[in-house]
N, C-alpha and C. Protein backbone atom coordinates (compact mmCIF):
# COMPACT_ATOMS: atom_id res chain seq x y z
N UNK A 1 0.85 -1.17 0.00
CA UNK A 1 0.00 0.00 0.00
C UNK A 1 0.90 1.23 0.00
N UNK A 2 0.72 2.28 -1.17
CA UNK A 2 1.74 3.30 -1.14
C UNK A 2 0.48 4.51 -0.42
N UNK A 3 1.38 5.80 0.43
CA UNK A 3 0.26 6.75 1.30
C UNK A 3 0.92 8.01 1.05
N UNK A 4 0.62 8.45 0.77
CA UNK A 4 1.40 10.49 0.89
C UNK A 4 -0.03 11.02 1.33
N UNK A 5 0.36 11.82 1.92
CA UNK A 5 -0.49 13.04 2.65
C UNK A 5 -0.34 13.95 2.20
N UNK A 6 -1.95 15.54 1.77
CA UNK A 6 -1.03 16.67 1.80
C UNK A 6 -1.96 17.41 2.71
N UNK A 7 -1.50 17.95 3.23
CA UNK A 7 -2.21 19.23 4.55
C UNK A 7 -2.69 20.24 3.94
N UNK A 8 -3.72 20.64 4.35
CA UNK A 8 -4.23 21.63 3.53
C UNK A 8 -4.71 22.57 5.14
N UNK A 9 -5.17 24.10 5.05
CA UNK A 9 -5.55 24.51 6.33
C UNK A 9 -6.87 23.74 6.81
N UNK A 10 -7.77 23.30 5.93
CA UNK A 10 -8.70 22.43 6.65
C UNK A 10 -9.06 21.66 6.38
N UNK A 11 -7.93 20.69 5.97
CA UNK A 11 -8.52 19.24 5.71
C UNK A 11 -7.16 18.77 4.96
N UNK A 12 -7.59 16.87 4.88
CA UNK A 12 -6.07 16.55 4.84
C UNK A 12 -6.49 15.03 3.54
N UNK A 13 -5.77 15.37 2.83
CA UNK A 13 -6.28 14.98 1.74
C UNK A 13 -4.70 13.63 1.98
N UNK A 14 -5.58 12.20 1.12
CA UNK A 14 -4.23 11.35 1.22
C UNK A 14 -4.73 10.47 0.24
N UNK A 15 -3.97 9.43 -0.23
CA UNK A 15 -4.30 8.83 -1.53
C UNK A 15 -3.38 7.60 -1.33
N UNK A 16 -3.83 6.63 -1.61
CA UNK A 16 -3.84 5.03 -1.22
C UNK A 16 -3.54 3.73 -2.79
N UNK A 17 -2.96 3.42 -2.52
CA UNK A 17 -3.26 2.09 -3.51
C UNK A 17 -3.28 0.78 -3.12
N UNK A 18 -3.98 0.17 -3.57
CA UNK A 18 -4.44 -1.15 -2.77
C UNK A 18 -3.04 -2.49 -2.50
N UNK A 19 -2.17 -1.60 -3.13
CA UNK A 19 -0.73 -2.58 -2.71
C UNK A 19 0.61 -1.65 -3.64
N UNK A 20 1.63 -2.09 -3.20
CA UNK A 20 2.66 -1.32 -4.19
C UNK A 20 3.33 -1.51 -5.20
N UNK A 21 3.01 -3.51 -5.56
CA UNK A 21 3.79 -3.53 -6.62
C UNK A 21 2.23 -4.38 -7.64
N UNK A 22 2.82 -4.44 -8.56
CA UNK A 22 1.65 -5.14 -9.24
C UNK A 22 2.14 -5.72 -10.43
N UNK A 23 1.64 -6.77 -11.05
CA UNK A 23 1.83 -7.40 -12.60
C UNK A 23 1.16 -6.38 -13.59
N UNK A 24 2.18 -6.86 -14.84
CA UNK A 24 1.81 -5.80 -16.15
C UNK A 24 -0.08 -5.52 -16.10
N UNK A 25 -0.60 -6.58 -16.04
CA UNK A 25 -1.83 -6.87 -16.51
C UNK A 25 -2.95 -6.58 -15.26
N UNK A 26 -2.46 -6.40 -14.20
CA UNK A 26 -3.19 -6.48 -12.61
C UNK A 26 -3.84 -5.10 -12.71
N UNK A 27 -5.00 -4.72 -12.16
CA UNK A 27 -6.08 -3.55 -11.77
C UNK A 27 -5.13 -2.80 -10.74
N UNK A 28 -5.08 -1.80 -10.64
CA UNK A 28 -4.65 -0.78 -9.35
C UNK A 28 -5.97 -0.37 -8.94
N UNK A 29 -6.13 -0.39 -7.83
CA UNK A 29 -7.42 0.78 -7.30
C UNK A 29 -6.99 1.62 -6.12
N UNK A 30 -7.31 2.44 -6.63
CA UNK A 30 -7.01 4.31 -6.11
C UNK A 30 -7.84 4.85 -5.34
N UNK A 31 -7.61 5.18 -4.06
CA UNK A 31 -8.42 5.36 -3.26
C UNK A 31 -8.11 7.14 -2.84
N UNK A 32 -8.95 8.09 -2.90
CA UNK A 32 -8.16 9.21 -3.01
C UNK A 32 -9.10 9.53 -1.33
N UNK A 33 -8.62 10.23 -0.44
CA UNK A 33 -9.72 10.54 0.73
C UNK A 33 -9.37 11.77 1.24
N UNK A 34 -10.54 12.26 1.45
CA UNK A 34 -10.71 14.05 1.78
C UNK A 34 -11.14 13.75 3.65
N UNK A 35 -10.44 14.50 4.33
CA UNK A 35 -10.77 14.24 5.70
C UNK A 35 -10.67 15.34 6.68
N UNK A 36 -11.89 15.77 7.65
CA UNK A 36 -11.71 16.81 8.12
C UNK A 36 -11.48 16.61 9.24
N UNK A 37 -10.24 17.06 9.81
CA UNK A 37 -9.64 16.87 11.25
C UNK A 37 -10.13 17.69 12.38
N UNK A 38 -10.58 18.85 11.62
CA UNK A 38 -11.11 20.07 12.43
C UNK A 38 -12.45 19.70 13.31
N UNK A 39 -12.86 20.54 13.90
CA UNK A 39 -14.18 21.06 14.80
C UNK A 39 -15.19 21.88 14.10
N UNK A 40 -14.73 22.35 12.58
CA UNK A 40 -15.97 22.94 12.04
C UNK A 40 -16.02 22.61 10.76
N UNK A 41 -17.40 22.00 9.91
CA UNK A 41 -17.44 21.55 8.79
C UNK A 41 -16.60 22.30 8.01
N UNK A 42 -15.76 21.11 6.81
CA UNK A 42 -15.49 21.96 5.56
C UNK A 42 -16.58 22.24 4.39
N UNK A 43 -16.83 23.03 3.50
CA UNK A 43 -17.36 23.45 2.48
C UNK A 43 -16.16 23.45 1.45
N UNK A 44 -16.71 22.68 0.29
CA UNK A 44 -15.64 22.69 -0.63
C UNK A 44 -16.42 23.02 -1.79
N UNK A 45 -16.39 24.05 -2.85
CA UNK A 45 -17.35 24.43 -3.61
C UNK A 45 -16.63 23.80 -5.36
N UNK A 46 -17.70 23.52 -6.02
CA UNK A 46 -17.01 22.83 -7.91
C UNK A 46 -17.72 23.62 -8.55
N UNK A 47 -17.31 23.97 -9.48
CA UNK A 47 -17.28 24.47 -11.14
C UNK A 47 -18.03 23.35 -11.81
N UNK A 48 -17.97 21.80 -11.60
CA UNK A 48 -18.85 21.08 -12.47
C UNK A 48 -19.12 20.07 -11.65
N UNK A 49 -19.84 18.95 -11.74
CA UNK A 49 -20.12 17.25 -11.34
C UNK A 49 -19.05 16.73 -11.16
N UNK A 50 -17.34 16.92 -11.70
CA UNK A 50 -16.66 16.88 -11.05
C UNK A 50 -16.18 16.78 -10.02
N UNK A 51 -15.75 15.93 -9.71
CA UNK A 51 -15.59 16.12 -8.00
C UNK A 51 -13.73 15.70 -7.45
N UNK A 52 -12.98 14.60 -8.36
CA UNK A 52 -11.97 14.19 -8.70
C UNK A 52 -11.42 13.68 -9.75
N UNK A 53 -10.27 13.70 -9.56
CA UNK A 53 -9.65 12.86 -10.95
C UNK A 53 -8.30 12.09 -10.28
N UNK A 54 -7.94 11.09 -11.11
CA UNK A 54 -6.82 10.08 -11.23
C UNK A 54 -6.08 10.06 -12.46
N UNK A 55 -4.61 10.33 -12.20
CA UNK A 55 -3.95 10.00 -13.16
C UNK A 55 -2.39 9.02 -12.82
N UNK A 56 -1.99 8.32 -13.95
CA UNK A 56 -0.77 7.72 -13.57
C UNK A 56 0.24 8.14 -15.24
N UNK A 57 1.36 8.77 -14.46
CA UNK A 57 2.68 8.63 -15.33
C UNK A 57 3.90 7.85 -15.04
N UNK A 58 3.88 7.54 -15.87
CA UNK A 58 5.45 6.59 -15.99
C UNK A 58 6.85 7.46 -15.46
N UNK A 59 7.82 6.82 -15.65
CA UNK A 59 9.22 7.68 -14.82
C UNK A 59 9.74 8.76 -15.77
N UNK A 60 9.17 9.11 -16.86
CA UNK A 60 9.60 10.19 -17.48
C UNK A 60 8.57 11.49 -17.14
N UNK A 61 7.55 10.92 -16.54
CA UNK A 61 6.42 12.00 -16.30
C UNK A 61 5.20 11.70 -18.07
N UNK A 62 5.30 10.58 -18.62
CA UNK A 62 4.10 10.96 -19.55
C UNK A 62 3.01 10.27 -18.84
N UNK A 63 1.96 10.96 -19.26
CA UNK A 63 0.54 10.47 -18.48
C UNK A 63 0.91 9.43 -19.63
N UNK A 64 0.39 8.28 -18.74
CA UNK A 64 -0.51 6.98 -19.19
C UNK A 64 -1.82 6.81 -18.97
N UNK A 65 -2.59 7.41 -18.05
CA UNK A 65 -4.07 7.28 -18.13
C UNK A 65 -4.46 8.75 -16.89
N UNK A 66 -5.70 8.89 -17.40
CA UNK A 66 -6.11 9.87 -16.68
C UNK A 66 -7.35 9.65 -16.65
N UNK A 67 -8.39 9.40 -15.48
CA UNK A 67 -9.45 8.95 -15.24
C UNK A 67 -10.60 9.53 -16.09
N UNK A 68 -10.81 10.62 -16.20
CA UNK A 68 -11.90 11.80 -16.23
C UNK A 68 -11.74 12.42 -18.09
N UNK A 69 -10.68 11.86 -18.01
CA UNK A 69 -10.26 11.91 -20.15
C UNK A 69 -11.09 11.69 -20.99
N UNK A 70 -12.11 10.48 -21.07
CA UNK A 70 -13.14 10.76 -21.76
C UNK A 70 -14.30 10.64 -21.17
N UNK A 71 -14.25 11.65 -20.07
CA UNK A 71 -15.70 11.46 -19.51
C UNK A 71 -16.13 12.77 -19.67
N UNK A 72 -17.69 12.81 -19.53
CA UNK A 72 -18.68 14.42 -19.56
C UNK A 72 -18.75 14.96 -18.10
N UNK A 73 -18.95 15.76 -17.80
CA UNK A 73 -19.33 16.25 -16.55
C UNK A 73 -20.31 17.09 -16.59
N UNK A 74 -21.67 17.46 -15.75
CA UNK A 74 -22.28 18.13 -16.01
C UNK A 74 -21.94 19.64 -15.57
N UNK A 75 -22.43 20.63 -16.17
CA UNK A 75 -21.93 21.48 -15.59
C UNK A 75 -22.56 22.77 -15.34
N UNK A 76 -22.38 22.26 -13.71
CA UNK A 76 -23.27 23.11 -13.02
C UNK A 76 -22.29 23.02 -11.06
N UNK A 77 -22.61 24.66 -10.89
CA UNK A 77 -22.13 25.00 -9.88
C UNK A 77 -22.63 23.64 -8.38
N UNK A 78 -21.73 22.84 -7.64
CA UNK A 78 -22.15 22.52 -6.45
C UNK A 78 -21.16 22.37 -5.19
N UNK A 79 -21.39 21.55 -4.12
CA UNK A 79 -21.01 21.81 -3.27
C UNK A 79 -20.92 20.43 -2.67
N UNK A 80 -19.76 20.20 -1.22
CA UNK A 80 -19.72 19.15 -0.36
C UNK A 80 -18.86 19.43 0.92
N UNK A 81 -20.16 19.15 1.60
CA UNK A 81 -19.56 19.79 2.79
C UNK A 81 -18.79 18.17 3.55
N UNK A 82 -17.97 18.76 4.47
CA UNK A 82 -17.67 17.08 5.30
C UNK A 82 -17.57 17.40 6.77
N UNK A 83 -18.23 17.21 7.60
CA UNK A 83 -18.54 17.38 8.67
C UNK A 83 -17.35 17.20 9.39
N UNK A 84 -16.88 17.85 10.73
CA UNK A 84 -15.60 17.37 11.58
C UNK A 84 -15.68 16.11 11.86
N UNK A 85 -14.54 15.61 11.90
CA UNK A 85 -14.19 14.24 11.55
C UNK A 85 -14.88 13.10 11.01
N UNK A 86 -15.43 13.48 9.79
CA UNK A 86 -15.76 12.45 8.73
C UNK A 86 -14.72 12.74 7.65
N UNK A 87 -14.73 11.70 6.90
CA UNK A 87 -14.26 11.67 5.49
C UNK A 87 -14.97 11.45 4.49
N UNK A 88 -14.66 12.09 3.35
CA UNK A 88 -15.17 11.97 1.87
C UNK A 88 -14.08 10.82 1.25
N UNK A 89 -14.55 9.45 0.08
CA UNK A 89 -13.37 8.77 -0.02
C UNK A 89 -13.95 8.35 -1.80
N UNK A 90 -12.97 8.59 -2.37
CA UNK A 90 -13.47 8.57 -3.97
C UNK A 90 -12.62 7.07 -4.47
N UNK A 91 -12.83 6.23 -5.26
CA UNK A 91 -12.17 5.24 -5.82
C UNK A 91 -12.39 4.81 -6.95
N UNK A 92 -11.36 4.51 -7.45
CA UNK A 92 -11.32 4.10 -8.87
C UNK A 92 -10.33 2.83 -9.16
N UNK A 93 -10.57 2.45 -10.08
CA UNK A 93 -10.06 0.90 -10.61
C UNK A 93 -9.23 0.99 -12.22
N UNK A 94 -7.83 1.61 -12.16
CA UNK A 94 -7.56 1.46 -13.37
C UNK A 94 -6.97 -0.31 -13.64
N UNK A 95 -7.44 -0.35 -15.32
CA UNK A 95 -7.38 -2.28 -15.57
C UNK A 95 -7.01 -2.23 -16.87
N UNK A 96 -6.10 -1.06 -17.28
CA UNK A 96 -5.14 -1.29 -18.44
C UNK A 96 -4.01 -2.20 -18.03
N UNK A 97 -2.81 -2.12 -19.08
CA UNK A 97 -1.65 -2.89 -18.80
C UNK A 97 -0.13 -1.45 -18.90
N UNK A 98 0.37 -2.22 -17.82
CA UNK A 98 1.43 -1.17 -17.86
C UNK A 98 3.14 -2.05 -18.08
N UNK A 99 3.57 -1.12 -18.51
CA UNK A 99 5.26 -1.84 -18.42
C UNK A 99 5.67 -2.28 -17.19
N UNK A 100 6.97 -2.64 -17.58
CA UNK A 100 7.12 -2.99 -16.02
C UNK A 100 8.33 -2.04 -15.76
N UNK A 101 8.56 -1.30 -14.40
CA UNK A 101 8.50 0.16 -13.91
C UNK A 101 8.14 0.86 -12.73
N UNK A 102 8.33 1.83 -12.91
CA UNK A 102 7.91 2.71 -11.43
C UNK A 102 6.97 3.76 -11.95
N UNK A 103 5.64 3.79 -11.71
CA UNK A 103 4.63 4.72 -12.13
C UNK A 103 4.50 5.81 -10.82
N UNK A 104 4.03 6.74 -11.14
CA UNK A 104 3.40 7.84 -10.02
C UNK A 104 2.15 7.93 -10.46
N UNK A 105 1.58 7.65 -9.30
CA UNK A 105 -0.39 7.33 -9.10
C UNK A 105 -0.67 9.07 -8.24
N UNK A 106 -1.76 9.69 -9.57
CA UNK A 106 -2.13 10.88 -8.69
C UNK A 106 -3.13 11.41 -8.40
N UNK A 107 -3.75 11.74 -7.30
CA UNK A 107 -5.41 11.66 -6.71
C UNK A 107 -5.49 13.10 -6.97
N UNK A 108 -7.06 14.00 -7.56
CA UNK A 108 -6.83 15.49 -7.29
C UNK A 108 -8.05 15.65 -6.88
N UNK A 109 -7.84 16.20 -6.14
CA UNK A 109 -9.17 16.80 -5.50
C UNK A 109 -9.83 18.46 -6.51
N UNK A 110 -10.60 18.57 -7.20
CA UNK A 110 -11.08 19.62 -8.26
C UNK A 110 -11.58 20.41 -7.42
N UNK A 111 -11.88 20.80 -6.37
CA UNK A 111 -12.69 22.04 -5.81
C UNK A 111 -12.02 23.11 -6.13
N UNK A 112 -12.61 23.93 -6.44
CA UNK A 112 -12.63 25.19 -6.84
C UNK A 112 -11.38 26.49 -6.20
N UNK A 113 -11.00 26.46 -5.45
CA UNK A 113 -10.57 27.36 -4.29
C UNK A 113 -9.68 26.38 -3.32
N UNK A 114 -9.59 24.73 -3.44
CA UNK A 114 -8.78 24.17 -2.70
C UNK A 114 -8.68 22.74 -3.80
N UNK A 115 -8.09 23.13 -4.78
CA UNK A 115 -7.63 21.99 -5.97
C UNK A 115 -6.27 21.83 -5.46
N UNK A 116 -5.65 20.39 -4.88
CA UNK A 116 -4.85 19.85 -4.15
C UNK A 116 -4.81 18.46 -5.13
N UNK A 117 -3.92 17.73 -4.96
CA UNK A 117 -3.14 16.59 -4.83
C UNK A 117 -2.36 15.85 -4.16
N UNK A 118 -2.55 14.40 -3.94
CA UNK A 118 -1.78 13.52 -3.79
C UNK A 118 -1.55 12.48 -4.38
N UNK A 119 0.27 12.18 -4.11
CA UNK A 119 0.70 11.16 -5.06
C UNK A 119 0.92 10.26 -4.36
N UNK A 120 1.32 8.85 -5.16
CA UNK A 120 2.14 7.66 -4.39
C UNK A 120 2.79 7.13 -5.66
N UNK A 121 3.76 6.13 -5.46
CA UNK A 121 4.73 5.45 -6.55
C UNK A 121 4.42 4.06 -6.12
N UNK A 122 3.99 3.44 -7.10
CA UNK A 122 4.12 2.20 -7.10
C UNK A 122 4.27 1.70 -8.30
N UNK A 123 4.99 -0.01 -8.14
CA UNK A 123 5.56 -0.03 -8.71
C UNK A 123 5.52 -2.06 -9.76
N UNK A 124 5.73 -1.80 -11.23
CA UNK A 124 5.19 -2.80 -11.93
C UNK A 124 6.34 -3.75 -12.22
N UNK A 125 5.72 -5.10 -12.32
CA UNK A 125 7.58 -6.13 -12.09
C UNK A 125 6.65 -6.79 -13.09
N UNK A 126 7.77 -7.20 -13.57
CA UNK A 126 7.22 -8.78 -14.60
C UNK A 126 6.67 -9.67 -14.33
């Protein structure tokens, strides 16, 4: 399981993969989680239905996949609040094939006014 954290003033965003190494052909699933440590709800406001995205690049930095690439979003102003100490937790299942390598897996959080990221490296063996 690879973990990076990033701190934000109110809330602490971290991003997970369900193990660190994997076969060419094996699913990764990406667990990205928004968490409020505080005593007073966060409000996180979007630009669209959007809410996150996932991407993974290889060791030169080229994207190899990016979750939200051919998807629509509707688009219209909303909102998500997360109450003190709950979490928001988004996941996804990429089930292409990758070389074998060291990828960087990256979670983003799209809100409007607090668009953040986290990464992790994990990594593909024969």
């Amino acid at each position: 399981m690879a973990l990076w954290l990033l701190l934000s003033g109110s809330f602490v965003l971290s991003l997970v993969t369900d193990k660190p190494r994997y076969a060419p052909e094996e699913p990764i699933t990406i667990t990205l989680t928004v968490s409020n440590p505080t005593r007073e709800p966060v409000t996180l406001q979007f630009t669209t239905g959007q809410r996150y995205d996932f991407m993974i690049e290889d060791e030169a930095g080229k994207l190899v996949w990016a979750w939200a690439e051919d998807r629509m979003f509707v688009q219209i102003l909303g909102e998500a609040t997360i109450a003190p100490g709950v979490a928001l937790a988004y996941r996804e299942t990429f089930t292409g094939r990758l070389a074998p390598g060291a990828y960087r897996v990256t979670g983003t959080l799209t809100a409007l006014a607090e668009r953040r990221s986290a990464s992790a490296v994990v990594t593909v063996t024969r």
